[in-house]
Protein backbone atom coordinates (compact mmCIF):
# COMPACT_ATOMS: atom_id res chain seq x y z
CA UNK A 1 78.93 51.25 62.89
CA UNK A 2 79.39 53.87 59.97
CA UNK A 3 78.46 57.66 61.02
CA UNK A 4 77.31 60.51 58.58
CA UNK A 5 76.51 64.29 59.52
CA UNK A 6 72.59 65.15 58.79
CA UNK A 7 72.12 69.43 59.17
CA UNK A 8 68.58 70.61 58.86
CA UNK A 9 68.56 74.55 58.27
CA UNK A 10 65.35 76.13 59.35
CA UNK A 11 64.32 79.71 60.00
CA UNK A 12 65.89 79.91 62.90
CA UNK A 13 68.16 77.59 63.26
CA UNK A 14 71.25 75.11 61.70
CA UNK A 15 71.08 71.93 63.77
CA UNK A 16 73.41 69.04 63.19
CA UNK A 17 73.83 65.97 63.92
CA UNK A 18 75.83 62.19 63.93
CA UNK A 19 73.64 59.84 63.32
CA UNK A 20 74.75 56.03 63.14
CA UNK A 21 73.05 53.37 60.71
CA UNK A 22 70.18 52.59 62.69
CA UNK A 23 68.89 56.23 62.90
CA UNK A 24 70.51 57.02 66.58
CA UNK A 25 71.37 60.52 66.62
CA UNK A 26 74.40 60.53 68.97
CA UNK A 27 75.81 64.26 68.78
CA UNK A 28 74.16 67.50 68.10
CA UNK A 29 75.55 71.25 67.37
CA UNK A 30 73.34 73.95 66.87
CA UNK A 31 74.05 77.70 65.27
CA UNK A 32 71.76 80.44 65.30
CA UNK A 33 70.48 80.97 61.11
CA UNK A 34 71.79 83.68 59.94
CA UNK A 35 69.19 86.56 58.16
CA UNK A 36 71.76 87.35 55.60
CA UNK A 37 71.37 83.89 54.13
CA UNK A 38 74.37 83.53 50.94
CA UNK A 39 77.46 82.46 51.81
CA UNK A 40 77.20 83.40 55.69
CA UNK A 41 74.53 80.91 56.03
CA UNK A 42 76.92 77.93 53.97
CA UNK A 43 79.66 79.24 56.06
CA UNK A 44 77.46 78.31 59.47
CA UNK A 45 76.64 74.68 58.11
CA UNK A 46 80.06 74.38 57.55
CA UNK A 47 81.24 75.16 60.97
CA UNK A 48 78.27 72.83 62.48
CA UNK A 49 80.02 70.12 60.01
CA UNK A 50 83.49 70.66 61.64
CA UNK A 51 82.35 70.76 65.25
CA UNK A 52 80.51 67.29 65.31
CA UNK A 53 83.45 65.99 62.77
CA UNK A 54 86.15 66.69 65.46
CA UNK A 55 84.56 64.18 68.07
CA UNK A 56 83.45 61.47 65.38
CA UNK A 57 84.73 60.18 61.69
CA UNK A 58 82.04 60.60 58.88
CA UNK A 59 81.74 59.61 55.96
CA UNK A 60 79.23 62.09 54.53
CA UNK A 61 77.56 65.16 55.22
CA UNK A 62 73.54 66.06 54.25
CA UNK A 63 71.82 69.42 54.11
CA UNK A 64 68.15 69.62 54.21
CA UNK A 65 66.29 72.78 53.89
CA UNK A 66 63.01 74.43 52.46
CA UNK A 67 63.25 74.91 48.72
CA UNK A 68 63.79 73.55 45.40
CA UNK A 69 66.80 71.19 44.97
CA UNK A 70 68.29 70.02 41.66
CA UNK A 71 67.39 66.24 41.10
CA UNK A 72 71.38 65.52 41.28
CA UNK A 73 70.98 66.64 45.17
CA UNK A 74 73.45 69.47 44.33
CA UNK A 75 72.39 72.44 43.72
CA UNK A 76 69.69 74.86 46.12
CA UNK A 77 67.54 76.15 42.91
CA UNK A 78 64.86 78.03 44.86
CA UNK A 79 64.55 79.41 48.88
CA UNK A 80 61.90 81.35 49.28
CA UNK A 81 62.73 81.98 52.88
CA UNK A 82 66.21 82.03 52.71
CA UNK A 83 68.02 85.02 51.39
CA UNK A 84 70.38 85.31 49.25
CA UNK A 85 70.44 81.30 48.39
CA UNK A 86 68.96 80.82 44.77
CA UNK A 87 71.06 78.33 42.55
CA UNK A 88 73.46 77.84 45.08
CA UNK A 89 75.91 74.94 43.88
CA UNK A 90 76.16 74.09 47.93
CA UNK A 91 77.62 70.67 47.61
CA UNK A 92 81.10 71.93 45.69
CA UNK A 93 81.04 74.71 48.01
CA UNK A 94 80.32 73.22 51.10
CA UNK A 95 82.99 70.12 49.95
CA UNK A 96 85.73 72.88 49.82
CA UNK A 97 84.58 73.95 53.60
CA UNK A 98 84.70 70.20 55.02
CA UNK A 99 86.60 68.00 52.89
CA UNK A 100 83.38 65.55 52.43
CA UNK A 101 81.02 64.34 49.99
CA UNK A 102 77.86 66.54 50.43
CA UNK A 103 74.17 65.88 49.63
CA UNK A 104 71.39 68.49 49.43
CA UNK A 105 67.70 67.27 49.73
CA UNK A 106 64.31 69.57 50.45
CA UNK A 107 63.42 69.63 54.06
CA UNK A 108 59.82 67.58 53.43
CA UNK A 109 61.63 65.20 51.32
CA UNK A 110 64.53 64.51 54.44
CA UNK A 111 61.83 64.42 56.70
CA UNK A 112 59.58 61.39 54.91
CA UNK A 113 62.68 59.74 54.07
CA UNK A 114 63.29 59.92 58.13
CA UNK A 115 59.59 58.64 58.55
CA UNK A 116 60.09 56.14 56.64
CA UNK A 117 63.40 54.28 57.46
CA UNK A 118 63.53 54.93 60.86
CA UNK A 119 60.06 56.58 62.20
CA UNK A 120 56.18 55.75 61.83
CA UNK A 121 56.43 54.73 58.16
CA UNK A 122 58.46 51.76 59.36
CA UNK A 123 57.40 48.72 56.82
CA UNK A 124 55.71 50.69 54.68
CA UNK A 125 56.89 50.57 50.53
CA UNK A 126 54.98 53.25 49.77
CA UNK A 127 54.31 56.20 52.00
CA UNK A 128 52.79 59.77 51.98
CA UNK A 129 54.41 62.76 54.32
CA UNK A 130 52.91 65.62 54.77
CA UNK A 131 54.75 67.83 57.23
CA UNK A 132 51.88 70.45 58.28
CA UNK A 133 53.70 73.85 59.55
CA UNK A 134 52.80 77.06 58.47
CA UNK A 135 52.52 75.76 55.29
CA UNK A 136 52.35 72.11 53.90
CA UNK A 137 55.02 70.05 52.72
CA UNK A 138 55.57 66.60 51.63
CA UNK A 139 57.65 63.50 50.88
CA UNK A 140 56.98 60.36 48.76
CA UNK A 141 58.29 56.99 49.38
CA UNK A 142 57.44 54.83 46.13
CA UNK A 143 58.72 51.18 45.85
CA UNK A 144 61.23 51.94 49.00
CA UNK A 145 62.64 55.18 46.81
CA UNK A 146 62.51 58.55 47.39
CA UNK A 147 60.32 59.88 44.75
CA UNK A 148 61.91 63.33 43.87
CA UNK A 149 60.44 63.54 40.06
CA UNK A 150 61.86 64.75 36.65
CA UNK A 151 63.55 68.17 37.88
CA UNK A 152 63.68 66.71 41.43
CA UNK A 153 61.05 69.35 42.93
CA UNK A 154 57.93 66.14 43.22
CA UNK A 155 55.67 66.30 46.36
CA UNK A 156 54.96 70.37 46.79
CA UNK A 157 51.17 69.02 47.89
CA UNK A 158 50.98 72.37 49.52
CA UNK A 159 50.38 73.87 46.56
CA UNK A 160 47.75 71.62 44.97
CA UNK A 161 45.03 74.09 43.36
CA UNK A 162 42.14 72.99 45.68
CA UNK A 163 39.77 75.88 45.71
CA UNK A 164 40.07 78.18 42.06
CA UNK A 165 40.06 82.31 43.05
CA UNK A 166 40.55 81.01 46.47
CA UNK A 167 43.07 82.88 49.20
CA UNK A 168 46.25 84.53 47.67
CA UNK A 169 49.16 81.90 48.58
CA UNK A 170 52.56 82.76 49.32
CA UNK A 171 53.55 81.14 46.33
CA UNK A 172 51.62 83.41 43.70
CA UNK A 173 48.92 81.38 42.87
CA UNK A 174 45.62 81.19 44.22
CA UNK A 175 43.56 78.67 46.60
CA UNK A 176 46.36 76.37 47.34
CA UNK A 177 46.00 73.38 49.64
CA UNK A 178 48.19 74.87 52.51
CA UNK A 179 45.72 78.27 52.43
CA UNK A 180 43.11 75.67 53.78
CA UNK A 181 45.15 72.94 55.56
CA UNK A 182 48.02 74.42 57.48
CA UNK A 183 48.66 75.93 60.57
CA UNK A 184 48.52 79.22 59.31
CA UNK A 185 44.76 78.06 57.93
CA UNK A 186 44.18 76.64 61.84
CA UNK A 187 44.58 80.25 62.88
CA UNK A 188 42.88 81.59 60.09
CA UNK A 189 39.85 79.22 60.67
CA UNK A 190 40.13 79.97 64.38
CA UNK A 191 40.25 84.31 64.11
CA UNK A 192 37.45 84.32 62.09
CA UNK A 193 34.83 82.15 64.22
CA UNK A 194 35.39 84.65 66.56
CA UNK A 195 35.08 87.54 64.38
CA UNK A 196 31.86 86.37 64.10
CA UNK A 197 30.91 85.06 67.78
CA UNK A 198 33.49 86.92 70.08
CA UNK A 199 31.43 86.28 73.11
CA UNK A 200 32.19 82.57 72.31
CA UNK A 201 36.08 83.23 72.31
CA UNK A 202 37.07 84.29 75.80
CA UNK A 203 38.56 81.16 77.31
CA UNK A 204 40.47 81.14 73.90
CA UNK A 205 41.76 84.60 73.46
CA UNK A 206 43.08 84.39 77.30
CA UNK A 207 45.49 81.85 76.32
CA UNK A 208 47.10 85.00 74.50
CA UNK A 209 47.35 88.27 74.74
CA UNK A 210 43.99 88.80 74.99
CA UNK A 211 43.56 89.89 70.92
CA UNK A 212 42.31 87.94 67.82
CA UNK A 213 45.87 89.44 66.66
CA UNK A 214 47.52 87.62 69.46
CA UNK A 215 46.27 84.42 68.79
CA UNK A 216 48.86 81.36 67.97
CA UNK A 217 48.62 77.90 67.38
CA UNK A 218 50.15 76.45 70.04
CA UNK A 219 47.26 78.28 72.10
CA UNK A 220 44.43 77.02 70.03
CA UNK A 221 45.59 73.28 70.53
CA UNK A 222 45.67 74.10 74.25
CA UNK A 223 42.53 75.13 74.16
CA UNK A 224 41.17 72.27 71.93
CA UNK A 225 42.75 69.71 74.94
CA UNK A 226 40.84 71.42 77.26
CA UNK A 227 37.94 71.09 74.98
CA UNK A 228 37.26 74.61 73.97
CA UNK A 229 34.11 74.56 70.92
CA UNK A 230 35.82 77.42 68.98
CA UNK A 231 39.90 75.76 69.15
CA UNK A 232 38.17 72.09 68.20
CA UNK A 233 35.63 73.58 65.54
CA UNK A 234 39.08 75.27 64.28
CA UNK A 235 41.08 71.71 64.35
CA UNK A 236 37.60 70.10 62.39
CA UNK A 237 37.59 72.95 59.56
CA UNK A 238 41.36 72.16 58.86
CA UNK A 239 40.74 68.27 59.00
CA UNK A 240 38.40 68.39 56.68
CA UNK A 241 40.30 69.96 54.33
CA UNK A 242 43.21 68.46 55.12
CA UNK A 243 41.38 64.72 54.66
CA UNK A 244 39.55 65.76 51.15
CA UNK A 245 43.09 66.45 49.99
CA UNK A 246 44.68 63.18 51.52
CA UNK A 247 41.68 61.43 49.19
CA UNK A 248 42.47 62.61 45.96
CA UNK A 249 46.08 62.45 46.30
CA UNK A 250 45.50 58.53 47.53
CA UNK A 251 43.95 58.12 44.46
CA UNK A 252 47.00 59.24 42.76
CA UNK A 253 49.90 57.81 44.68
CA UNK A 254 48.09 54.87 46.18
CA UNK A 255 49.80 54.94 49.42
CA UNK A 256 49.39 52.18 51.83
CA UNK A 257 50.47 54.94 54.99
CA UNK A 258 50.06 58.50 55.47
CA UNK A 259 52.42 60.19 57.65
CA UNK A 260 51.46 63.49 59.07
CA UNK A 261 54.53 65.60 60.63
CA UNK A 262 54.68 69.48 61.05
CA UNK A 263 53.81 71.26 64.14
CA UNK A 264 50.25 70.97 63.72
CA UNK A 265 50.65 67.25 65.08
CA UNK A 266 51.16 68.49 68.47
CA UNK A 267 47.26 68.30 68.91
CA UNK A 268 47.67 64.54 68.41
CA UNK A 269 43.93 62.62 67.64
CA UNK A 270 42.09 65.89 68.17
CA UNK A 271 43.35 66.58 64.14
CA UNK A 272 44.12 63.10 62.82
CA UNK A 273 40.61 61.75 64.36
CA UNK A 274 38.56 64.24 62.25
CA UNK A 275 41.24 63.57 59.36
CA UNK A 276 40.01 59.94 59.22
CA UNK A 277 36.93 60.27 59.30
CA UNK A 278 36.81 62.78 56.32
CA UNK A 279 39.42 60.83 54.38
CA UNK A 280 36.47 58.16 54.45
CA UNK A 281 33.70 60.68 53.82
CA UNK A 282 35.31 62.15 50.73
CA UNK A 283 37.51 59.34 49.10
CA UNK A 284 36.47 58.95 45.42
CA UNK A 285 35.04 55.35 44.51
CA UNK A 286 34.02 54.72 48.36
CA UNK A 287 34.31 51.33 49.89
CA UNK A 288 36.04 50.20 46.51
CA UNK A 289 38.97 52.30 46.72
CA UNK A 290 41.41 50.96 49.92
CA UNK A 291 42.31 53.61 52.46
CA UNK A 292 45.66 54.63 53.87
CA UNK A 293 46.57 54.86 57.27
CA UNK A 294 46.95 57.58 58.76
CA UNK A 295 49.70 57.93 61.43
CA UNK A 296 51.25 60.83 63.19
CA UNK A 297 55.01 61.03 62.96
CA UNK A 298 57.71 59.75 65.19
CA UNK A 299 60.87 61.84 65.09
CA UNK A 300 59.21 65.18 66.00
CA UNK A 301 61.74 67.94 64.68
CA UNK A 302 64.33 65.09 64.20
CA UNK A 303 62.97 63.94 61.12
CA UNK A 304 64.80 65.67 58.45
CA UNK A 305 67.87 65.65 60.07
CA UNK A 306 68.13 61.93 60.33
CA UNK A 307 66.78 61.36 57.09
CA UNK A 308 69.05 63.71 55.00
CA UNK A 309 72.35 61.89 57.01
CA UNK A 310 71.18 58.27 56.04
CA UNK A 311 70.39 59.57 52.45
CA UNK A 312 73.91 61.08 52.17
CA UNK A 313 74.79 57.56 53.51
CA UNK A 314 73.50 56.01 50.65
């Protein structure tokens, strides 16, 4: 059984782990992400490298994180969360650190690569991520290959143009699909139905602190289990935005399954249900045109880590 290192870098934290050849993770080490970002936060990978390489032999390391990666799955071109970490040639520098080959992949990518080798994309040659946070990203399996594109930056569905002079997005541009789709557009959708009805919104708001402010998403799917109108009228808004845009990209990448990750998944049926259904109502040439499935992920927060070690495995 042959062993490589998969480290997923988030916000908050650098977790690593050794995972075998049939997706097992069998060690983890965790560090605390550094705010400083640069070489502190290549420094920290490193050091979650050596830990798990002292109690098992790799063969390989991969680093997954949010951002733009070369297409030579080299060089960090672009972090827009991550400070201090633009054009960042991390695989010489992280070689130097830990003595092994190193590959860099985008977080979304890792994750639909995880999906689909070892997770609910299973059997599937051509597969759709979408890992729905507080924004969207996404992954494209095409053929059985990671589809990364010409400057290896393919799949950034999140910022698909969906509504023009729509809400300012993070990203510069206006009306993007993750201003409508994501969990930050669940809580948007959410604070302002009771902006408008607040007598509706007790039961809600109590799962807080009590504010519209205070509100969080992990609250509103709470609420939606327990069958609250404004937390499931919330979870329909962002389904059917999130469906409409699952339609017209089918009809450009053709996928046979759509995998939906992210934290927004927690809620289970009460989003993919209303998903479905919309993916149906809005899919150009209807009943001609074959429809995905649509499939919540398997490897929960998992995902990019095991995909990023088996692509540094291969």
């Amino acid at each position: 059984m042959s062993f490589t290192i998969g480290i997923d870098v988030g916000g908050t934290k650098v977790l690593g782990g050794v995972v075998d050849s049939l997706g097992n993770v069998v060690a983890q080490a965790r560090r605390e992400t550094p705010r400083q970002g640069g070489p502190v936060l290549t420094q920290t990978i490193a050091d979650v490298a050596l830990e798990l390489m002292k109690s098992h032999e790799v063969s390989a390391v991969g680093v997954s994180a949010a951002g733009f990666v070369s297409s030579d799955r080299k060089t960090m071109l672009a972090t827009p969360n991550i400070a201090d970490w633009n054009g960042v040639e991390l695989d010489s520098q992280l070689t130097k650190l830990i003595g092994l080959p190193v590959v860099v992949e985008n977080d979304a990518n890792a994750a639909a690569w995880g999906e689909a080798k070892f997770g609910a994309g299973r059997g599937h040659n051509h597969l759709m991520m979408l890992t729905i946070g507080t924004g969207i990203g996404g992954g494209i399996v095409v053929n059985g290959n990671l589809y990364r594109g010409a400057f290896g930056i393919a799949a950034e569905f999140g910022h698909l143009r969906v509504v023009p002079d729509g809400h300012v997005c993070g990203c510069g541009a206006r009306g993007c699909f993750e201003q409508y789709a994501s969990g930050n557009a669940l809580l948007r959708h959410a604070r302002e139905a009771i902006a408008a009805s607040p007598e509706i919104a007790r039961n809600l708001l109590s799962l807080g602190d009590g504010t519209i402010d205070g509100l969080t998403g992990s609250a509103i799917t709470e609420a939606a289990r327990g069958g609250d109108p404004v937390a499931l009228a919330a979870f329909n808004t962002t389904a059917q935005w999130l469906g409409a845009g699952i339609s017209s990209l089918s009809v450009l990448l053709d996928p046979a399954c759509v995998v939906i990750g992210g934290g927004v998944i927690d809620a289970g049926e009460i989003l993919l249900a209303p998903t479905r259904e919309a993916v149906v109502r809005t899919m150009p040439f209807a009943g001609k045109h074959p429809y995905p499935q649509i499939i919540a992920a398997a490897l929960g927060n998992q995902a990019g880590l095991v995909g990023v070690a088996d692509l540094a495995r291969t």
